[in-house]
PDB file of N, CA and C in Angstrom:
ATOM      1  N   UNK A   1      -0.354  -8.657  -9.643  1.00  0.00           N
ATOM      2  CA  UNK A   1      -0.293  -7.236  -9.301  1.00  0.00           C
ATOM      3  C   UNK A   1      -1.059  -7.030  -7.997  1.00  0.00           C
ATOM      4  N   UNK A   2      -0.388  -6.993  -6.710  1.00  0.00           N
ATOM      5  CA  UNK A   2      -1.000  -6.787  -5.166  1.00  0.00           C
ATOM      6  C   UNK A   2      -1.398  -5.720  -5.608  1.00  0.00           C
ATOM      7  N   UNK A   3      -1.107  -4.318  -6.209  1.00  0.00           N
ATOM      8  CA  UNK A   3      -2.093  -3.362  -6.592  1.00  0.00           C
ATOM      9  C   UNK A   3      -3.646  -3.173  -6.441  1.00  0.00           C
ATOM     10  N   UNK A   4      -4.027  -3.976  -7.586  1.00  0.00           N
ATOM     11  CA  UNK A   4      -5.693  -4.320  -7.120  1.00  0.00           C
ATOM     12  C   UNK A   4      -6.009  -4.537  -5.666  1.00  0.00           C
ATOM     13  N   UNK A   5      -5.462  -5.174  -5.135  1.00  0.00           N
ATOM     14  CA  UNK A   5      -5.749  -5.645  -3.884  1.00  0.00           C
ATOM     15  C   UNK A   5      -6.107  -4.486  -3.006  1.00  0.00           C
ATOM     16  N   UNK A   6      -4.785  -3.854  -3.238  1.00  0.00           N
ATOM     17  CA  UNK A   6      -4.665  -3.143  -2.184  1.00  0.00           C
ATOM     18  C   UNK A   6      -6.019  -1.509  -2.500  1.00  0.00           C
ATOM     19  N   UNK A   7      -6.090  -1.127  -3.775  1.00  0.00           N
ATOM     20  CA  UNK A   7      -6.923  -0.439  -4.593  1.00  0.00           C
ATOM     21  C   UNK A   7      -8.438  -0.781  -4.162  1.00  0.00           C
ATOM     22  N   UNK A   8      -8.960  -2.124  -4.037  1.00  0.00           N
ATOM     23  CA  UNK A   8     -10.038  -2.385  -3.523  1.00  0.00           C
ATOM     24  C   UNK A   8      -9.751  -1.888  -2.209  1.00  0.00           C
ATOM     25  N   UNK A   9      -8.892  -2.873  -1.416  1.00  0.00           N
ATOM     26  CA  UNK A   9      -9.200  -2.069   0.378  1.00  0.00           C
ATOM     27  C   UNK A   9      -9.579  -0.655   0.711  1.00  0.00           C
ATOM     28  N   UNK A  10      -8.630   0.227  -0.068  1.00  0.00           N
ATOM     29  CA  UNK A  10      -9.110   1.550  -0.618  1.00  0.00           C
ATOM     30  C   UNK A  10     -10.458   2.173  -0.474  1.00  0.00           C
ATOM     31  N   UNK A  11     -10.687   1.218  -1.820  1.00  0.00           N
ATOM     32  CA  UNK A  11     -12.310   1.868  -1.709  1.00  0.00           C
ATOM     33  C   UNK A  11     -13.362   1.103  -0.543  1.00  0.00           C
ATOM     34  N   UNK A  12     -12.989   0.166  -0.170  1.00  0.00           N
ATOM     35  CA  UNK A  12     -13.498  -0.707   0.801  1.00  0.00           C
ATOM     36  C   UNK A  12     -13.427   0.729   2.295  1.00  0.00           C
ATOM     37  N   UNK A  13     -12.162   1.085   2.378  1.00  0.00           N
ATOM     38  CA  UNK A  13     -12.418   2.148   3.556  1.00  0.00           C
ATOM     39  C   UNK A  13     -13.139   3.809   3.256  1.00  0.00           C
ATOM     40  N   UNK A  14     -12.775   4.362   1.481  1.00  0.00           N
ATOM     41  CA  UNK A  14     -13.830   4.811   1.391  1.00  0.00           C
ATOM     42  C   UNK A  14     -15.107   4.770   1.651  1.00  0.00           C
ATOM     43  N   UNK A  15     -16.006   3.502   1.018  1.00  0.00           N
ATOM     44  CA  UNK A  15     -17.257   3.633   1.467  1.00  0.00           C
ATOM     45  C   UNK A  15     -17.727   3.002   2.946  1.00  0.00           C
ATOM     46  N   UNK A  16     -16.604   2.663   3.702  1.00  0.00           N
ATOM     47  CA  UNK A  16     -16.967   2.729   5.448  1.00  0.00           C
ATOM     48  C   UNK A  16     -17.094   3.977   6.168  1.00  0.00           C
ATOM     49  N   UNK A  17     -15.981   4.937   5.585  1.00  0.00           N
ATOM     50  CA  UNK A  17     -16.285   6.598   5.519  1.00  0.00           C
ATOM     51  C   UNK A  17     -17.219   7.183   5.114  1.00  0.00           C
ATOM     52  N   UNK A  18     -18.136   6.803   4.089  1.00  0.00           N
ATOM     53  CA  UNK A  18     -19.168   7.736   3.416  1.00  0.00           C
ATOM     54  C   UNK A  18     -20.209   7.136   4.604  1.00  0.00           C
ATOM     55  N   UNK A  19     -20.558   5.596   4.405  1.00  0.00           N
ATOM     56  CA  UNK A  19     -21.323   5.260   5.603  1.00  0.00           C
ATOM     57  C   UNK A  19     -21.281   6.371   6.902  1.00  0.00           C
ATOM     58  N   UNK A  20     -20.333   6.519   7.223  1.00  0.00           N
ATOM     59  CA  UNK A  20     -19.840   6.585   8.958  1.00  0.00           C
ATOM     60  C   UNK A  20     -19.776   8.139   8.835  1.00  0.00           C
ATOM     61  N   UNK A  21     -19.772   9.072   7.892  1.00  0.00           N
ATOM     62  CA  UNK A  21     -19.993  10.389   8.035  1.00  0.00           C
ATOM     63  C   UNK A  21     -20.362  11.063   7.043  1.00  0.00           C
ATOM     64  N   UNK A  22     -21.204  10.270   6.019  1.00  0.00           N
ATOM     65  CA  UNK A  22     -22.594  10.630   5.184  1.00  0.00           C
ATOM     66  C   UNK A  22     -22.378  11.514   4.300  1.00  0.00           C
ATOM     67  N   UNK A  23     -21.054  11.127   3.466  1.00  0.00           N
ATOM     68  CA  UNK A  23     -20.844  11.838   2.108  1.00  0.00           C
ATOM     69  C   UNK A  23     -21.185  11.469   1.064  1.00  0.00           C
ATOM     70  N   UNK A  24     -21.497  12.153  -0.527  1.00  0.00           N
ATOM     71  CA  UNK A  24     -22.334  11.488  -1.508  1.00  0.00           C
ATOM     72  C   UNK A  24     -20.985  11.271  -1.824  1.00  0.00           C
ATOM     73  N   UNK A  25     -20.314  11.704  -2.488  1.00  0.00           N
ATOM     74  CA  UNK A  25     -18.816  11.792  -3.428  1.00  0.00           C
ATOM     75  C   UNK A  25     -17.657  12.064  -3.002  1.00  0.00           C
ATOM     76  N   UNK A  26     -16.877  11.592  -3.555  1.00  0.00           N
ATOM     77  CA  UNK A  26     -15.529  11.667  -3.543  1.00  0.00           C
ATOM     78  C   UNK A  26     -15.084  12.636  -4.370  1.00  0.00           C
ATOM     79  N   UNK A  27     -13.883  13.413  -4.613  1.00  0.00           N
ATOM     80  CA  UNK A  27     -13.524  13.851  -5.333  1.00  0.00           C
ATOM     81  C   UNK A  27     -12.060  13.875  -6.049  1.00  0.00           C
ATOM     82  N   UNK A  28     -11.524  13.784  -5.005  1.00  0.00           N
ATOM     83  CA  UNK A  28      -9.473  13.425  -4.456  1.00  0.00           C
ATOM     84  C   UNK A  28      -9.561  12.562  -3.560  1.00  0.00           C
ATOM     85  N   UNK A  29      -8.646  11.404  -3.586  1.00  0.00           N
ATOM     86  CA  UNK A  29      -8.407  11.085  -2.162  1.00  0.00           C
ATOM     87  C   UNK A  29      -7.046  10.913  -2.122  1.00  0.00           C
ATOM     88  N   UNK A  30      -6.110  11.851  -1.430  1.00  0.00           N
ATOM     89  CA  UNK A  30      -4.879  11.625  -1.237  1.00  0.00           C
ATOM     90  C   UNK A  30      -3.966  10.293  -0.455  1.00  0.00           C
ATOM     91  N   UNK A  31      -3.603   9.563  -1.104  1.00  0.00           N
ATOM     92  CA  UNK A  31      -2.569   8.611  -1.044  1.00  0.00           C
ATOM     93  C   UNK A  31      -1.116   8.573  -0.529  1.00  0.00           C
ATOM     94  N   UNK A  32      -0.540   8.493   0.631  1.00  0.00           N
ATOM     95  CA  UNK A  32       0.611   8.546   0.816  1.00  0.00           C
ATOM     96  C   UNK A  32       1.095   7.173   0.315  1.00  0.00           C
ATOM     97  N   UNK A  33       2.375   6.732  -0.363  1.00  0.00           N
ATOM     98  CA  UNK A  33       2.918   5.757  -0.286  1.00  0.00           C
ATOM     99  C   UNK A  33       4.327   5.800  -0.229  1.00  0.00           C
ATOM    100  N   UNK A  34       4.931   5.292   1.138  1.00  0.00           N
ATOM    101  CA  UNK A  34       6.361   5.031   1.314  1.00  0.00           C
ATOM    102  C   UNK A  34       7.222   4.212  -0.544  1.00  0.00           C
ATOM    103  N   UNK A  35       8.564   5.370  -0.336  1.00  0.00           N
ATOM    104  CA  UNK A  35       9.250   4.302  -1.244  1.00  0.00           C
ATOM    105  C   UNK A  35       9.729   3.334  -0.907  1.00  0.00           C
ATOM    106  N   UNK A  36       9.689   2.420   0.256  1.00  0.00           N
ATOM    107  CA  UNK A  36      10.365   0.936   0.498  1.00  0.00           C
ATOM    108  C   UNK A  36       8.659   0.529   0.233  1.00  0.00           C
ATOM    109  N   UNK A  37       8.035   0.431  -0.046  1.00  0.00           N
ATOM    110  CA  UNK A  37       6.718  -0.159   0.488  1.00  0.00           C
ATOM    111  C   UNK A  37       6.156  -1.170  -0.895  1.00  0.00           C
ATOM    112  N   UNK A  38       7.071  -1.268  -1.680  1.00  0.00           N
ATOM    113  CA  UNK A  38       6.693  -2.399  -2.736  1.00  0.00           C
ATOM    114  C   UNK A  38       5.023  -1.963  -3.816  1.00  0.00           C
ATOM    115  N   UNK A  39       5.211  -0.538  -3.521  1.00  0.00           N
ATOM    116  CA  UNK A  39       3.682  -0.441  -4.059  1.00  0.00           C
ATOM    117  C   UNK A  39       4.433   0.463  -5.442  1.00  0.00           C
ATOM    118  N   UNK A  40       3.608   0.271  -6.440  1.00  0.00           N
ATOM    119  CA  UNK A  40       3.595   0.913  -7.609  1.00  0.00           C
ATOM    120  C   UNK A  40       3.070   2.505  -7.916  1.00  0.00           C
ATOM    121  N   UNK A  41       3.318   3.435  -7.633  1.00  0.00           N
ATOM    122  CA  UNK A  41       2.390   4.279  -7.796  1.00  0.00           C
ATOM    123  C   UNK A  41       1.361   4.486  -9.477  1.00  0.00           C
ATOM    124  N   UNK A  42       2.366   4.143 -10.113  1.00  0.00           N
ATOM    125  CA  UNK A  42       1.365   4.146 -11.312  1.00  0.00           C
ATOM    126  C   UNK A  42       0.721   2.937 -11.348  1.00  0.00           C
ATOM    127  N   UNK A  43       1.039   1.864 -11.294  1.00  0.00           N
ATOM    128  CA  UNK A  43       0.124   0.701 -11.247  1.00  0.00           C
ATOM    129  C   UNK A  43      -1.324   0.764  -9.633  1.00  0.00           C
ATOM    130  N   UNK A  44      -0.869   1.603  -9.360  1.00  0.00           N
ATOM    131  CA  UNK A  44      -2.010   1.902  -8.133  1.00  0.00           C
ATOM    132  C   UNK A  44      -2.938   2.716  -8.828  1.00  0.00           C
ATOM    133  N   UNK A  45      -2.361   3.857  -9.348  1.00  0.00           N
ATOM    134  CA  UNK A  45      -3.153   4.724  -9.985  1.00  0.00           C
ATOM    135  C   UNK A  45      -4.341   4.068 -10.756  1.00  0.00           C
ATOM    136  N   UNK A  46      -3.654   3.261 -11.868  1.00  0.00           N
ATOM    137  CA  UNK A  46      -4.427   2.815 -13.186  1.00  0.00           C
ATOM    138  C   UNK A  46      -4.995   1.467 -12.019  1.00  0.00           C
ATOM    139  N   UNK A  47      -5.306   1.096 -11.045  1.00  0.00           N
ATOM    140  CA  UNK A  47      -6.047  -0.135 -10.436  1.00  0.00           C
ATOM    141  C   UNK A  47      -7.204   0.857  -9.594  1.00  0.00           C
ATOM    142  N   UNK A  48      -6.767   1.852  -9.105  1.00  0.00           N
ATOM    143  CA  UNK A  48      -7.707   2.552  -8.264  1.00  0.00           C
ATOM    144  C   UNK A  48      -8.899   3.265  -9.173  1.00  0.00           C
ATOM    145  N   UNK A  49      -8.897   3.397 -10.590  1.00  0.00           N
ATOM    146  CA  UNK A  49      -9.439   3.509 -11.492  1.00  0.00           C
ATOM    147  C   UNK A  49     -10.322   2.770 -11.868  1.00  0.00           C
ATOM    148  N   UNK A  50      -9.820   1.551 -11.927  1.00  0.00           N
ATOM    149  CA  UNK A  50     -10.051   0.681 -11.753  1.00  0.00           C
ATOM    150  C   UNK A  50     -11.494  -0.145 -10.853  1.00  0.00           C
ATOM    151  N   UNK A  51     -10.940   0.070  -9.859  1.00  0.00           N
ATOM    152  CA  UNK A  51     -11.888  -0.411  -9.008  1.00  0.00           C
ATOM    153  C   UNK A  51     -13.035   0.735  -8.528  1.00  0.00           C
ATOM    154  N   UNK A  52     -12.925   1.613  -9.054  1.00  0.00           N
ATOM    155  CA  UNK A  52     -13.804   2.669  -8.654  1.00  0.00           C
ATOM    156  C   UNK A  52     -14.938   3.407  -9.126  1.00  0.00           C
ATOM    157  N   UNK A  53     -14.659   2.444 -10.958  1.00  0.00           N
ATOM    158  CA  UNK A  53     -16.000   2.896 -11.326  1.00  0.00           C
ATOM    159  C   UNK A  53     -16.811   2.275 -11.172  1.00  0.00           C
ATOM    160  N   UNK A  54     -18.252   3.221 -11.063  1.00  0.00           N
ATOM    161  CA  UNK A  54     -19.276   2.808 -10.691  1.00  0.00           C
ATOM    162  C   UNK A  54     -19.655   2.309  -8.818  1.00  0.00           C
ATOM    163  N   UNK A  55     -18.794   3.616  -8.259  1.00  0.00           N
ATOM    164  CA  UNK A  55     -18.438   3.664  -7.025  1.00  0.00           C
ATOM    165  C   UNK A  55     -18.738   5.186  -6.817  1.00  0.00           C
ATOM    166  N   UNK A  56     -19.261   5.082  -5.176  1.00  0.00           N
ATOM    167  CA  UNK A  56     -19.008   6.604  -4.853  1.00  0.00           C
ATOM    168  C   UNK A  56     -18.173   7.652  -5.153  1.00  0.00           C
ATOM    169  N   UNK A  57     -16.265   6.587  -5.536  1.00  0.00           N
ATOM    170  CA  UNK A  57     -15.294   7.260  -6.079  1.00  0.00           C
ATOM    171  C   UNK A  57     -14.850   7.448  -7.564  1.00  0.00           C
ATOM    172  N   UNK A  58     -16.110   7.116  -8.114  1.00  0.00           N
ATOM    173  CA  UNK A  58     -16.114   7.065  -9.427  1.00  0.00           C
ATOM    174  C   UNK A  58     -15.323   8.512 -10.033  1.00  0.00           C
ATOM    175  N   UNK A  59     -14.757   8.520 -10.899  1.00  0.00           N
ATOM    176  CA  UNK A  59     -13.851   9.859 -11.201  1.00  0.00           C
ATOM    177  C   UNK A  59     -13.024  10.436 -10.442  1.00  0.00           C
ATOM    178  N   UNK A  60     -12.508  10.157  -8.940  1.00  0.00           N
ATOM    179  CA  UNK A  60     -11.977  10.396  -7.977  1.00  0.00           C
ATOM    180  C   UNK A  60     -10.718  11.088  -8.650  1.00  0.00           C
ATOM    181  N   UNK A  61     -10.006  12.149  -8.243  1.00  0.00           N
ATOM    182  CA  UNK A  61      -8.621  11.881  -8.838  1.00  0.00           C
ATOM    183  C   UNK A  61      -7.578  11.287  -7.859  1.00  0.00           C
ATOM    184  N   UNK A  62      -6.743  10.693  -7.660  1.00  0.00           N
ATOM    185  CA  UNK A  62      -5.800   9.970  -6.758  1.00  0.00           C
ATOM    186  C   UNK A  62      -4.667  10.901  -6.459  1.00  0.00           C
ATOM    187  N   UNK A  63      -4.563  11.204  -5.791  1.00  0.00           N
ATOM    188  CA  UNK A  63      -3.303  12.539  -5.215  1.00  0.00           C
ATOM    189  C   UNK A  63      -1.909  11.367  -4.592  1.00  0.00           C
ATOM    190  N   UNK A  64      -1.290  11.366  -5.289  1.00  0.00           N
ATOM    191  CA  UNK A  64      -0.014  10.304  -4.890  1.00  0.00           C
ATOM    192  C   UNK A  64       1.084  11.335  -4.042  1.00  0.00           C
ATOM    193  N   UNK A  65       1.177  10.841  -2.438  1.00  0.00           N
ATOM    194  CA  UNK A  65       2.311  11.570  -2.060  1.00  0.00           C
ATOM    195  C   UNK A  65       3.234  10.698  -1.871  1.00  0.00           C
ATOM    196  N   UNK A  66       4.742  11.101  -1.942  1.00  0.00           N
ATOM    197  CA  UNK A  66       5.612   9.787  -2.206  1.00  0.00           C
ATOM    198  C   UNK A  66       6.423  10.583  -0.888  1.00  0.00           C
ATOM    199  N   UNK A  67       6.487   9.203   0.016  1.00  0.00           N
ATOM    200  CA  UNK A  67       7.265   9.224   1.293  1.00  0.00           C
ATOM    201  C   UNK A  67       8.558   8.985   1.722  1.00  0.00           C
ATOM    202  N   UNK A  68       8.933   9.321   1.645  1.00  0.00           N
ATOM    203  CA  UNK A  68      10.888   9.088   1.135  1.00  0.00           C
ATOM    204  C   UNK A  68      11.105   7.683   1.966  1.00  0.00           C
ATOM    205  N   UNK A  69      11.846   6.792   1.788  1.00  0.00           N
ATOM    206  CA  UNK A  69      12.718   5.607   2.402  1.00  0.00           C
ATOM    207  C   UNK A  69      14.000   6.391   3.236  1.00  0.00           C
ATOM    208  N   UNK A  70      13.176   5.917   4.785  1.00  0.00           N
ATOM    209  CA  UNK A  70      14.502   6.378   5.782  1.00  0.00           C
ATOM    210  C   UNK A  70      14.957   5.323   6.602  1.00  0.00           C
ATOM    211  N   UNK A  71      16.247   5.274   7.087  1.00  0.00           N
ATOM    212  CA  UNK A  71      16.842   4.422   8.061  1.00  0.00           C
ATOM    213  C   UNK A  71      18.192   4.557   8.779  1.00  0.00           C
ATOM    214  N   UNK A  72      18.018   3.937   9.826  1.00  0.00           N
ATOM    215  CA  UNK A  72      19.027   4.262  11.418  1.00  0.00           C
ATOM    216  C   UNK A  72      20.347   3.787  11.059  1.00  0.00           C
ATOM    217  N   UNK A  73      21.113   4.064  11.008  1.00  0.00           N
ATOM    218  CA  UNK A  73      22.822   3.235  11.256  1.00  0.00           C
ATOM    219  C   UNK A  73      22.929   3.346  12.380  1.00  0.00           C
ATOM    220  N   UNK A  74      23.187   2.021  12.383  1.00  0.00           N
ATOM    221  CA  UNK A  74      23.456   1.256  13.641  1.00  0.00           C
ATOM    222  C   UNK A  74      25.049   1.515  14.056  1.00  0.00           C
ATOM    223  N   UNK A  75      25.589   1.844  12.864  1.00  0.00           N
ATOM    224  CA  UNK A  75      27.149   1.636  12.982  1.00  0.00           C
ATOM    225  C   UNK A  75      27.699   3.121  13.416  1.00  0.00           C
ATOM    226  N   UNK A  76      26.743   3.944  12.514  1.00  0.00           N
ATOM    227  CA  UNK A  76      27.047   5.847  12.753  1.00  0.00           C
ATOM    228  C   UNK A  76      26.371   6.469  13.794  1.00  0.00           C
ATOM    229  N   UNK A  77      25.548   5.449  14.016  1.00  0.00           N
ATOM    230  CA  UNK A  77      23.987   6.362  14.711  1.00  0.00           C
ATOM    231  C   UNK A  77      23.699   7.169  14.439  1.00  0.00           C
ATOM    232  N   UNK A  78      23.127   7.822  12.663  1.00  0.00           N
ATOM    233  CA  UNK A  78      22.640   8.924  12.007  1.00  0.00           C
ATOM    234  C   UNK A  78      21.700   8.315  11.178  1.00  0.00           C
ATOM    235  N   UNK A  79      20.636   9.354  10.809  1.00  0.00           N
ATOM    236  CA  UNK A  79      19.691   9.025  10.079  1.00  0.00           C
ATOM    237  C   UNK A  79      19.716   8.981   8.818  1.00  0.00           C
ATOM    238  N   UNK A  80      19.730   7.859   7.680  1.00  0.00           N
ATOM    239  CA  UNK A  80      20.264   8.124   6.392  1.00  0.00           C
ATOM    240  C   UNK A  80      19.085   7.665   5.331  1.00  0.00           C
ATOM    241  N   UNK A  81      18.831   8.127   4.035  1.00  0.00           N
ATOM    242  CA  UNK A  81      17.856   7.906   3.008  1.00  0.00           C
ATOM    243  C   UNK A  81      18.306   6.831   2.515  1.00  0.00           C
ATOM    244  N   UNK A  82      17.321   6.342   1.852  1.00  0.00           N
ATOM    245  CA  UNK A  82      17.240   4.660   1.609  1.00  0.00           C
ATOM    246  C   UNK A  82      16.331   4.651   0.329  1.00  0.00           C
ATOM    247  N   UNK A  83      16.878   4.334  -0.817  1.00  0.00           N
ATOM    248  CA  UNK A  83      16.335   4.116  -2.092  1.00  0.00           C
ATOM    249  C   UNK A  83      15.695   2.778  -2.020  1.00  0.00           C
ATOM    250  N   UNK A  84      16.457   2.246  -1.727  1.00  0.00           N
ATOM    251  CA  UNK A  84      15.948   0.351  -1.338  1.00  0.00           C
ATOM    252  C   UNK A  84      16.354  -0.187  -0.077  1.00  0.00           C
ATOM    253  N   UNK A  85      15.568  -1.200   0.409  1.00  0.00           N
ATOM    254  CA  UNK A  85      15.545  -1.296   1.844  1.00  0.00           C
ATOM    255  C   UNK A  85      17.361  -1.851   2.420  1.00  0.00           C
ATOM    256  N   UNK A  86      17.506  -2.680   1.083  1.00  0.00           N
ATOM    257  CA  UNK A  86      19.503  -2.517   1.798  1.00  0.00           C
ATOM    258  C   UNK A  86      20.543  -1.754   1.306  1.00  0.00           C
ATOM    259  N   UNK A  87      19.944  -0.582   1.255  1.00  0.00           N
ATOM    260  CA  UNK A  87      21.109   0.397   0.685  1.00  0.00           C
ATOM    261  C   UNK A  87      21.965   0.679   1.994  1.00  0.00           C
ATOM    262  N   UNK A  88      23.411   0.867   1.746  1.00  0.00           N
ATOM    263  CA  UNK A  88      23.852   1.443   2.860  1.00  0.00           C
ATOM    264  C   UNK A  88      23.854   2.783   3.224  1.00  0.00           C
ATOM    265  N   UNK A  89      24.455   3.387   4.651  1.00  0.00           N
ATOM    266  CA  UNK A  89      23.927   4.388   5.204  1.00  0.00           C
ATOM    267  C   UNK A  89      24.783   5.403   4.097  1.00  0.00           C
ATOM    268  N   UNK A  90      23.833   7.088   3.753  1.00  0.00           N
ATOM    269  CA  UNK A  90      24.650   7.224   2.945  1.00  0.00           C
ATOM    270  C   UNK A  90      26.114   8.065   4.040  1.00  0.00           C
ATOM    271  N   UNK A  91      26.485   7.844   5.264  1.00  0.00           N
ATOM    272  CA  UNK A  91      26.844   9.150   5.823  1.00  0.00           C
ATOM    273  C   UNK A  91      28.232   7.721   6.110  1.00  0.00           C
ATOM    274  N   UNK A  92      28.010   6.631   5.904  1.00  0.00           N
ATOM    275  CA  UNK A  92      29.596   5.909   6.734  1.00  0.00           C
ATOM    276  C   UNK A  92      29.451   4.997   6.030  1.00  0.00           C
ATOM    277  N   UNK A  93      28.611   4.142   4.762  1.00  0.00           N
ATOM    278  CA  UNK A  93      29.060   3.395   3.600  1.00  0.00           C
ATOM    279  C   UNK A  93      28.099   1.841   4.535  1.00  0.00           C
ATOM    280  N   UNK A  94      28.166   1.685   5.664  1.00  0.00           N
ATOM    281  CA  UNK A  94      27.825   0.323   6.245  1.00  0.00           C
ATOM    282  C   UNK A  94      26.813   0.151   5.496  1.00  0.00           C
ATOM    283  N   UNK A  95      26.157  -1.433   5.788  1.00  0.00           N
ATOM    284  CA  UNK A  95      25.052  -1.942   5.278  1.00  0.00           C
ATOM    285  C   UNK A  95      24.737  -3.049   6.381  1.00  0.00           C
ATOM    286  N   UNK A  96      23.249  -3.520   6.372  1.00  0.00           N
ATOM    287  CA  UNK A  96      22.099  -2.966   6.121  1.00  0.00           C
ATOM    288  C   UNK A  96      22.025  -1.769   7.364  1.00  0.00           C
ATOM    289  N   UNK A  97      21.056  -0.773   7.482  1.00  0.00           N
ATOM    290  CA  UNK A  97      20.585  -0.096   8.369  1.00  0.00           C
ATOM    291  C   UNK A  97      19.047  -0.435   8.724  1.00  0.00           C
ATOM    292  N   UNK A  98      18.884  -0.195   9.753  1.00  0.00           N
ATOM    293  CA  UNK A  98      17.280  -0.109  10.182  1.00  0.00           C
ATOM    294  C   UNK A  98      16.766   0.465   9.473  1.00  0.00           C
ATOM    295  N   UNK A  99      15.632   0.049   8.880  1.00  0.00           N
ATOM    296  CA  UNK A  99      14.447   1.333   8.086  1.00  0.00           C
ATOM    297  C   UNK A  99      13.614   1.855   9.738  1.00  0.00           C
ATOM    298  N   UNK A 100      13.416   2.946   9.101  1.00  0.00           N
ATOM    299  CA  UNK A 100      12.577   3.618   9.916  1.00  0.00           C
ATOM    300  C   UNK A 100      11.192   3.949   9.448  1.00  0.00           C
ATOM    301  N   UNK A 101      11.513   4.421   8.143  1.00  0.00           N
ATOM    302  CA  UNK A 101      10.270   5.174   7.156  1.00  0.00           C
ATOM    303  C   UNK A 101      10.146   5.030   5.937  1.00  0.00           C
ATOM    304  N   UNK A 102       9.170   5.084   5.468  1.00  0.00           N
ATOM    305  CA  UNK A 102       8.970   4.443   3.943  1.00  0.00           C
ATOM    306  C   UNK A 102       8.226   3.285   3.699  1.00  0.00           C
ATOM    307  N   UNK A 103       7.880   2.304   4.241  1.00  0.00           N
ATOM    308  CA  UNK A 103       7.597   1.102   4.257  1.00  0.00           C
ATOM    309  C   UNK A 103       6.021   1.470   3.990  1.00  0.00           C
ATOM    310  N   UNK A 104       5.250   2.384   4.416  1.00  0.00           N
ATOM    311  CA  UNK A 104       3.738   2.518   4.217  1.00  0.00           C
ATOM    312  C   UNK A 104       3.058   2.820   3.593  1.00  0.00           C
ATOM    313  N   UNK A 105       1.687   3.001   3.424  1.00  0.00           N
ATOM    314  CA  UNK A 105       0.940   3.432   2.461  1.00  0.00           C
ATOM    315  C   UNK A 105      -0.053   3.641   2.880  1.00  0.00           C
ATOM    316  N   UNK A 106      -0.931   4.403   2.991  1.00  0.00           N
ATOM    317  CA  UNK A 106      -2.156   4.751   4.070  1.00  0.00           C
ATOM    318  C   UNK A 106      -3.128   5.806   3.150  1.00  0.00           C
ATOM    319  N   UNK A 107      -4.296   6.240   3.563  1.00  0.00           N
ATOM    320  CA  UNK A 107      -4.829   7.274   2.774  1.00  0.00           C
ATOM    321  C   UNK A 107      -4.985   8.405   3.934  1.00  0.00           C
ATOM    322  N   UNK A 108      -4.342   9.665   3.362  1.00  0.00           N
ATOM    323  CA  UNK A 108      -4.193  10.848   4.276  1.00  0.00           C
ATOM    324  C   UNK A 108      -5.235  11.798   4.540  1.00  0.00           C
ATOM    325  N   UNK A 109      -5.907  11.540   3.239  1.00  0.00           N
ATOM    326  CA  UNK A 109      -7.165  13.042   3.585  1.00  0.00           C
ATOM    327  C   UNK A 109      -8.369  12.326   2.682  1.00  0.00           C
ATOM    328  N   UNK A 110      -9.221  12.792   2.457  1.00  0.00           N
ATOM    329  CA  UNK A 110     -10.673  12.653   1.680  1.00  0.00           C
ATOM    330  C   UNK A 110     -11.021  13.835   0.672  1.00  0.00           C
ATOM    331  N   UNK A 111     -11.486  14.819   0.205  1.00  0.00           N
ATOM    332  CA  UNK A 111     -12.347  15.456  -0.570  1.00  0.00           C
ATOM    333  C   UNK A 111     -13.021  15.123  -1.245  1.00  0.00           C
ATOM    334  N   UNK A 112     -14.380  15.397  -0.213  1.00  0.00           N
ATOM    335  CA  UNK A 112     -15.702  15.004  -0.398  1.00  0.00           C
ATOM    336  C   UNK A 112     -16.855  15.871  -0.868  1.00  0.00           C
ATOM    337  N   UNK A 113     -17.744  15.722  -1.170  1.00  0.00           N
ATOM    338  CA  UNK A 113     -19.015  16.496  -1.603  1.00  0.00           C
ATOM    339  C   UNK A 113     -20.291  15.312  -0.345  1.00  0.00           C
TER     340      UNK A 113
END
C-alpha cells in the first residue's frame, strides 16, 4: 500500500510547515488528489490516521478533494474526461489521448491553531 508512504511525506511537510511558520496544531488539512493518480482516497484517509497520531496532526480531519482525470485528443483537438488514463476521448471515440489533469496529489491548504 504506497499509501503509507505517501501519508508519511504528508506529515513530513506538515511538520516542515509548523517549523517554518510556528503553528501548534493542525486541524484539517485539505488534500487534493487527481483521479488518474493511483492514490486511494480511502486507503489515504485510514494511513494518514495513521501516521499522525501522536503528531502535531494528531486528530487532523483530512478534507479529500477529488480532481477529475482530463485529456487532449490528439485526433479532435478537444478536451475530454478520463476515468482511466486510456479511456478514449469522450467527444470522437479515439484512444489513447494525452492526459492533461488528474495525475496529482498535493496538499492545498492547512488549518491551523
Amino acid at each position: 500500500m504506497h499509501e503509507m508512504s505517501l501519508a508519511e511525506g504528508i506529515l513530513d511537510l506538515i511538520e516542515d510547515a509548523a517549523r517554518r511558520e510556528g503553528f501548534g496544531r493542525v486541524r484539517t488539512v485539505f488534500l487534493e488528489i487527481g483521479r488518474l493518480s493511483s492514490v486511494e482516497p480511502e486507503a489515504m484517509a485510514f494511513c494518514f490516521d495513521a501516521v499522525a497520531r501522536d503528531s502535531i496532526a494528531a486528530g487532523a480531519r483530512l478534507e479529500i478533494i477529488a480532481v477529475p482525470g482530463t485529456g487532449f485528443c490528439l485526433d479532435c483537438g478537444r478536451e475530454t474526461m478520463l476515468e482511466a488514463v486510456y479511456d478514449p476521448c469522450e467527444h470522437c471515440g479515439v484512444a489513447p489521448v494525452r492526459v492533461t489533469g488528474g495525475t496529482e496529489m498535493r496538499v492545498r491548504e492547512l488549518d491551523v491553531e
